[in-house]
PDB file of N, CA and C in Angstrom:
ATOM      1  N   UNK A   1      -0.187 -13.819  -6.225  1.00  0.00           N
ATOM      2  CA  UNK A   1       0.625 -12.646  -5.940  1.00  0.00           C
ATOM      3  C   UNK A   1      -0.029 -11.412  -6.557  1.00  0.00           C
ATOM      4  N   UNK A   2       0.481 -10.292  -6.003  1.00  0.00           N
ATOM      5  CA  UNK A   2      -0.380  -8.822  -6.363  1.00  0.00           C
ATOM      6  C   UNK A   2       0.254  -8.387  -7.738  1.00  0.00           C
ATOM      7  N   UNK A   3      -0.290  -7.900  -8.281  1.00  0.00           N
ATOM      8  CA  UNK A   3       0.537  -7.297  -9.606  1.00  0.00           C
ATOM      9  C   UNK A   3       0.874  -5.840  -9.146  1.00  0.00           C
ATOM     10  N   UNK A   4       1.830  -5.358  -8.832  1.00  0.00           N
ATOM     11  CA  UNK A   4       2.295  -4.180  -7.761  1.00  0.00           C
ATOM     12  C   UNK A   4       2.163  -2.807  -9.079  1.00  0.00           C
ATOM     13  N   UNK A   5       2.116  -3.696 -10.388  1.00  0.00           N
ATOM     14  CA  UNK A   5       2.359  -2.571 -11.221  1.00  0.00           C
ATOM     15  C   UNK A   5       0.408  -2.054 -11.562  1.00  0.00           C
ATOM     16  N   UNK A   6      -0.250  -3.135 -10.803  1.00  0.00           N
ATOM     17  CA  UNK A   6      -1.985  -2.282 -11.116  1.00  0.00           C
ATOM     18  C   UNK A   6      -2.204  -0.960  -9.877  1.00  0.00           C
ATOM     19  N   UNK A   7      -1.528  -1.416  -8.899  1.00  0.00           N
ATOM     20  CA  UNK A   7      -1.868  -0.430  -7.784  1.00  0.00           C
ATOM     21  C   UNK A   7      -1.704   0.985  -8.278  1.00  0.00           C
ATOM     22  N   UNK A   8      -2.333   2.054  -7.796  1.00  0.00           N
ATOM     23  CA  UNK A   8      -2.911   3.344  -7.824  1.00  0.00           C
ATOM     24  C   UNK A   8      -2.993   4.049  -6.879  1.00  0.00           C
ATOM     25  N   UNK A   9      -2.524   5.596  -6.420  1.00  0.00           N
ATOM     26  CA  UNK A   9      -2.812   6.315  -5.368  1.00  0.00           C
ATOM     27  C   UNK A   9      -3.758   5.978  -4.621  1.00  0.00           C
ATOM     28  N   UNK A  10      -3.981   5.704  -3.816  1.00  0.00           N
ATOM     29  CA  UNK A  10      -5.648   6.035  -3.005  1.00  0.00           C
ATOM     30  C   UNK A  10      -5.992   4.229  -2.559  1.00  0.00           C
ATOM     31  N   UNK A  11      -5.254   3.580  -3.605  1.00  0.00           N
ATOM     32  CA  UNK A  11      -5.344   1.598  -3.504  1.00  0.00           C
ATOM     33  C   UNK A  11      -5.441   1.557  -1.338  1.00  0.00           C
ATOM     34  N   UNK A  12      -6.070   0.855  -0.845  1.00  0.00           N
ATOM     35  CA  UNK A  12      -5.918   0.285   0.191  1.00  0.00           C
ATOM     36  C   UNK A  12      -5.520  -1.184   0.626  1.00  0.00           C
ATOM     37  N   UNK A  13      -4.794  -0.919   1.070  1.00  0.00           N
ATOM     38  CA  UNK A  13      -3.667  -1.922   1.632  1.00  0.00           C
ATOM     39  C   UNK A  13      -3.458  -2.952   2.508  1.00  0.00           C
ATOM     40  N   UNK A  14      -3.288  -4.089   2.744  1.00  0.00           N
ATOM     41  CA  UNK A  14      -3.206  -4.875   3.985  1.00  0.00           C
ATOM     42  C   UNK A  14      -2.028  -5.536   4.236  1.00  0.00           C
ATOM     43  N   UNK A  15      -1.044  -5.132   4.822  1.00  0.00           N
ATOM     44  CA  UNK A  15       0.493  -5.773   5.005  1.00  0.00           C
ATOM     45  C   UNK A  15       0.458  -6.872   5.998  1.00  0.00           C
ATOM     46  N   UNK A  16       2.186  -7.240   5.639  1.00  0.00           N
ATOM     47  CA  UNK A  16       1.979  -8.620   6.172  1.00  0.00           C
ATOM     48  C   UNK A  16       2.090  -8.525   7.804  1.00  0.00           C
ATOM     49  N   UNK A  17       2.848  -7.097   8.387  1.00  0.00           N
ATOM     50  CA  UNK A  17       2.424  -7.147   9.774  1.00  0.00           C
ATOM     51  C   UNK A  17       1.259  -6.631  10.309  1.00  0.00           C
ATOM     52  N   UNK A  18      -0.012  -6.572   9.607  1.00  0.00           N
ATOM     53  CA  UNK A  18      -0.979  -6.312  10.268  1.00  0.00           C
ATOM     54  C   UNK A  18      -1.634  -4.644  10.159  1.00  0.00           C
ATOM     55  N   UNK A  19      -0.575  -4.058   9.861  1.00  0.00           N
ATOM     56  CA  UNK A  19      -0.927  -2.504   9.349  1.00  0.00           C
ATOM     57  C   UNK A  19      -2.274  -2.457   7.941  1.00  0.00           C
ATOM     58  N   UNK A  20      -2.720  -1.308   7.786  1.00  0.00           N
ATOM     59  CA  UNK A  20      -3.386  -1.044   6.955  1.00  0.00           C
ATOM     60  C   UNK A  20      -2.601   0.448   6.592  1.00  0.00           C
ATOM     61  N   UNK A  21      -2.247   0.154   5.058  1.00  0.00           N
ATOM     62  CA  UNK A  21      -1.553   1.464   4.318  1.00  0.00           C
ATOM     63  C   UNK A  21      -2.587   1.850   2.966  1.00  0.00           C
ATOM     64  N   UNK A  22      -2.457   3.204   2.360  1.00  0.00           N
ATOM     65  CA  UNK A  22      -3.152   3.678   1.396  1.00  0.00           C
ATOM     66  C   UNK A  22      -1.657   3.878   0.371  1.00  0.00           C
ATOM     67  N   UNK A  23      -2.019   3.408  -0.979  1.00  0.00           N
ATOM     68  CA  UNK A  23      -0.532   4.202  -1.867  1.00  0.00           C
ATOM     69  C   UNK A  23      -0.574   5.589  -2.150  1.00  0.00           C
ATOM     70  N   UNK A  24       0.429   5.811  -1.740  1.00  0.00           N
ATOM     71  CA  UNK A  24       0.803   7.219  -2.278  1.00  0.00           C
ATOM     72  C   UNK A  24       1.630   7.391  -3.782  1.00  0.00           C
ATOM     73  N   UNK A  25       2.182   6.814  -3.946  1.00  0.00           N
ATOM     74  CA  UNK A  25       2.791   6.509  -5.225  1.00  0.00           C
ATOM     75  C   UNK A  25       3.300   5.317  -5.623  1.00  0.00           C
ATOM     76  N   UNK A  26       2.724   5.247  -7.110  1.00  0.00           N
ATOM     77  CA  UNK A  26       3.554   3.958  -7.694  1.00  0.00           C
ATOM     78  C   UNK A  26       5.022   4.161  -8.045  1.00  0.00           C
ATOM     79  N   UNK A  27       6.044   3.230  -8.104  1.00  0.00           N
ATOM     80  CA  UNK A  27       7.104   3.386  -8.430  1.00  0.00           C
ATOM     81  C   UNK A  27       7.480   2.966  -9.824  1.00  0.00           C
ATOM     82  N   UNK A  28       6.182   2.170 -10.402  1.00  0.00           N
ATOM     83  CA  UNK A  28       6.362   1.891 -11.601  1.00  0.00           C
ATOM     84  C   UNK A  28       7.858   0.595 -12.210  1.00  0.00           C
ATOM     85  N   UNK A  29       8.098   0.041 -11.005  1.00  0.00           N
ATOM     86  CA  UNK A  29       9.033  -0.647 -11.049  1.00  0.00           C
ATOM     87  C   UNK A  29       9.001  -2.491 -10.972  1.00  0.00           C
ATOM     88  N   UNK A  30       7.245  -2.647 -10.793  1.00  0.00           N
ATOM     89  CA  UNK A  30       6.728  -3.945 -10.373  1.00  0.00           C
ATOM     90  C   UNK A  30       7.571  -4.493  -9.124  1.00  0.00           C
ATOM     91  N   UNK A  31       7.848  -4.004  -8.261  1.00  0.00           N
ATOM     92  CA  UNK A  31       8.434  -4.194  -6.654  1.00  0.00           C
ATOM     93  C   UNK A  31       7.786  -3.131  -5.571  1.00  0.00           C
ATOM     94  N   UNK A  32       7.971  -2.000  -5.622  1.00  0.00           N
ATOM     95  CA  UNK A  32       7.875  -1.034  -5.224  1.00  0.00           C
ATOM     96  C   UNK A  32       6.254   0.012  -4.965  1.00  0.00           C
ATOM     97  N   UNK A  33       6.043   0.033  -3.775  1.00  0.00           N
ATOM     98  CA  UNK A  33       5.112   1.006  -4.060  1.00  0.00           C
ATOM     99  C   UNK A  33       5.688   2.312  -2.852  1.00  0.00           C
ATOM    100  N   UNK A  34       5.288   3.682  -2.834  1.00  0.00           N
ATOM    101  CA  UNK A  34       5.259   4.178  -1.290  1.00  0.00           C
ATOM    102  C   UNK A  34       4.466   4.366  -0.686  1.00  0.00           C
ATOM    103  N   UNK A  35       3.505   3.783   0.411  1.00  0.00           N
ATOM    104  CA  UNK A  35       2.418   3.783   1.072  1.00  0.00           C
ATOM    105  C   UNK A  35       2.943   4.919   2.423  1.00  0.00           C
ATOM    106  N   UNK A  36       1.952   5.370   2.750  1.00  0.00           N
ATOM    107  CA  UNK A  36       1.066   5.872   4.124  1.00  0.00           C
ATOM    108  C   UNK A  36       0.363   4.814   4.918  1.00  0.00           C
ATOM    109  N   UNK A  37       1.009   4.572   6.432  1.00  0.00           N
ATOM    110  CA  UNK A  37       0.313   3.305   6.999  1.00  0.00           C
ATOM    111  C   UNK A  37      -0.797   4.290   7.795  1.00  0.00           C
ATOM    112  N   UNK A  38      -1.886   3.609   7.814  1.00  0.00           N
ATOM    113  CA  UNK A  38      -3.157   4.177   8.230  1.00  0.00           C
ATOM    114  C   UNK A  38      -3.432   3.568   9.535  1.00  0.00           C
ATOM    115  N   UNK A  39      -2.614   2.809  10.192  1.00  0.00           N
ATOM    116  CA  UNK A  39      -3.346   1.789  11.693  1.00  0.00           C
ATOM    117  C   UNK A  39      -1.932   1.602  12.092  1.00  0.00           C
ATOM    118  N   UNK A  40      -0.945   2.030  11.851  1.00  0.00           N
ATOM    119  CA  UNK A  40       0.792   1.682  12.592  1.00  0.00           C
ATOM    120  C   UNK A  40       0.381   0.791  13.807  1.00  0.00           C
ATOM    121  N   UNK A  41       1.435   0.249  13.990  1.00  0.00           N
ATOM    122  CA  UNK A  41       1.381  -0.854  14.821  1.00  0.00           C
ATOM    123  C   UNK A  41       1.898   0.109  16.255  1.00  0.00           C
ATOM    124  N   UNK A  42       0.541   0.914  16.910  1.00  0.00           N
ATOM    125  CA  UNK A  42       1.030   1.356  18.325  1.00  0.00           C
ATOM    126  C   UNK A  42       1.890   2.738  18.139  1.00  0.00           C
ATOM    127  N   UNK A  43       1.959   3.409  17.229  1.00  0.00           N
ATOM    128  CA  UNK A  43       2.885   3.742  17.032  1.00  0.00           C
ATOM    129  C   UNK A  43       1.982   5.154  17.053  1.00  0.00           C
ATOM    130  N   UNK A  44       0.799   5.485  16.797  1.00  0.00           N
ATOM    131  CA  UNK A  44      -0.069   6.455  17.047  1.00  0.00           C
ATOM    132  C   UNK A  44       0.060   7.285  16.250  1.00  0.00           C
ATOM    133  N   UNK A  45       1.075   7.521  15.068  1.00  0.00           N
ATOM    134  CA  UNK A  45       1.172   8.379  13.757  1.00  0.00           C
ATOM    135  C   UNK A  45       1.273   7.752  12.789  1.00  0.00           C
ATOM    136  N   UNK A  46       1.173   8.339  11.611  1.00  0.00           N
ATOM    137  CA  UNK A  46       1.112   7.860  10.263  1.00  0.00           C
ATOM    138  C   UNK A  46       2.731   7.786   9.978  1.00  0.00           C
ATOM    139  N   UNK A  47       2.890   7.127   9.183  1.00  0.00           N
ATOM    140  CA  UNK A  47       4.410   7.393   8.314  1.00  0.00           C
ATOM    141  C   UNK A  47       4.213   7.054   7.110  1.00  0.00           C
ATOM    142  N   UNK A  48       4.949   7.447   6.151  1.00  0.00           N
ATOM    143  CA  UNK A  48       5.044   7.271   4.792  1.00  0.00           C
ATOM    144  C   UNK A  48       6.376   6.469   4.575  1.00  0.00           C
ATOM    145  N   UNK A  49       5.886   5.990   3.707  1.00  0.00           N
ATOM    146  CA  UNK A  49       7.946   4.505   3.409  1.00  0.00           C
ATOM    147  C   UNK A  49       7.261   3.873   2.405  1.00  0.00           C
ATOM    148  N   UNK A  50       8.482   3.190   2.034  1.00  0.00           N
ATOM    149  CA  UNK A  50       8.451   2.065   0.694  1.00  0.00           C
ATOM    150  C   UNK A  50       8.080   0.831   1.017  1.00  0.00           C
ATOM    151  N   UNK A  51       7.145   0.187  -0.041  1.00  0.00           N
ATOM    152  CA  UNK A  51       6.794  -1.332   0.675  1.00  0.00           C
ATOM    153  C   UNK A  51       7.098  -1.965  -0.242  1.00  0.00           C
ATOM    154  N   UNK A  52       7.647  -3.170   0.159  1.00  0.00           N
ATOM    155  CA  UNK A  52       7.794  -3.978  -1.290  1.00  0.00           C
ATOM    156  C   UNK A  52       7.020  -5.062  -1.487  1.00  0.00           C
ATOM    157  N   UNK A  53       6.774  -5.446  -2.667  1.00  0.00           N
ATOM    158  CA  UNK A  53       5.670  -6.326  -2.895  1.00  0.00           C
ATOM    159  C   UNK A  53       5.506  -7.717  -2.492  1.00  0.00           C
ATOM    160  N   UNK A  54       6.531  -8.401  -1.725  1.00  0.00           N
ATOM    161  CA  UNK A  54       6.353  -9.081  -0.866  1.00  0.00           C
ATOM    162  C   UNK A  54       5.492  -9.069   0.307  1.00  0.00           C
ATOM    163  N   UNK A  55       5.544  -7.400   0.625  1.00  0.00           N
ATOM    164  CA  UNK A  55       4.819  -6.780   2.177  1.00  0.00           C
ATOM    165  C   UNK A  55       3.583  -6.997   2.100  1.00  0.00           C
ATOM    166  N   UNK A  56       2.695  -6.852   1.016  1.00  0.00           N
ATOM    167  CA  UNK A  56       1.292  -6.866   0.759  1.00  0.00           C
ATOM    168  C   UNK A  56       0.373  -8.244   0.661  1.00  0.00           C
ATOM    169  N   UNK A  57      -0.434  -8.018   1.592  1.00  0.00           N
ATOM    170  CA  UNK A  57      -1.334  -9.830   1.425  1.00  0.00           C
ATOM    171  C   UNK A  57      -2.243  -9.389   0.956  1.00  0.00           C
ATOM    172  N   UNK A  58      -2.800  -8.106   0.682  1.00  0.00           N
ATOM    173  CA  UNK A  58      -4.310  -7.785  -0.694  1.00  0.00           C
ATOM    174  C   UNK A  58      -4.613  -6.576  -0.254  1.00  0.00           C
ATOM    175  N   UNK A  59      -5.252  -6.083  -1.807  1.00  0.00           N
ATOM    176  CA  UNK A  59      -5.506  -5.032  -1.641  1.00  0.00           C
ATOM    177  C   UNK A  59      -7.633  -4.736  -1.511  1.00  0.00           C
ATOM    178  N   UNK A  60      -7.722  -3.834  -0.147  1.00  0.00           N
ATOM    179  CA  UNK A  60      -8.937  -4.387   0.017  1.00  0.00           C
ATOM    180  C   UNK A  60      -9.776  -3.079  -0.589  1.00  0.00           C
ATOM    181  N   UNK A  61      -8.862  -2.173  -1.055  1.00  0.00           N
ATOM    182  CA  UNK A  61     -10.078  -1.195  -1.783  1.00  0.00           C
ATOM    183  C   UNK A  61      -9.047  -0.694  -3.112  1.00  0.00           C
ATOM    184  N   UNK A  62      -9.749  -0.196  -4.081  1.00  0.00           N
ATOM    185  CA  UNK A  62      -9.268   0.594  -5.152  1.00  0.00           C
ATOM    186  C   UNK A  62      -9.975   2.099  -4.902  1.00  0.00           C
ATOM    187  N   UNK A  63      -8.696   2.978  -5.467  1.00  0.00           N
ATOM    188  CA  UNK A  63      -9.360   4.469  -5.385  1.00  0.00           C
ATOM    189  C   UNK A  63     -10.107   4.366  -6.186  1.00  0.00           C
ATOM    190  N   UNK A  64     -11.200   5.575  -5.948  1.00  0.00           N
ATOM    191  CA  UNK A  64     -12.323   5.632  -7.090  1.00  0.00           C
ATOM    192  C   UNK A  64     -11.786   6.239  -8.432  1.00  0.00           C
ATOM    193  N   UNK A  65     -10.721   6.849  -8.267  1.00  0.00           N
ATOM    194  CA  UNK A  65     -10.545   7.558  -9.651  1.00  0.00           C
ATOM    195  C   UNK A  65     -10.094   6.294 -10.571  1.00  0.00           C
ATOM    196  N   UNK A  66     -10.207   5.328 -10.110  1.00  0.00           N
ATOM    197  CA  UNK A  66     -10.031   4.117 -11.240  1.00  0.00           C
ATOM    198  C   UNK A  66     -11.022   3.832 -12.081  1.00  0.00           C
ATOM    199  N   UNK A  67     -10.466   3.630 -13.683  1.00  0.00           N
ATOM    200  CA  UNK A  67     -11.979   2.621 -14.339  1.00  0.00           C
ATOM    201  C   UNK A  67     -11.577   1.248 -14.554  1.00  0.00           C
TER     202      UNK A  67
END
């Protein structure tokens, strides 16, 4: 399982329906993050919403401002 509390702005995302999201903010709550989906399913715009840490099957990039 992801540790929801390492994720970071900018983290890239892979949910469980197939979307690719970037975080926009942590919630600091170990459940919670709010992502920006970057590939919506058909949907042809971005949206911003809450994902919960169930939603996430890995995270395939870290922002660079990480050490």
């Amino acid at each position: 399982m992801i540790n929801v509390l390492d994720l970071r702005p900018g983290d890239k995302l892979q949910l469980q329906d197939g979307a690719l999201a970037e975080v926009v903010e942590n919630m600091e709550d170990g459940m919670w993050v709010q992502v920006r989906t970057l590939s919506p399913n058909g949907s042809g715009e971005e949206t911003v919403e809450l994902c919960h840490a169930q939603d996430i099957v890995k995270v395939l990039s870290r922002s660079e401002s990480q050490s």
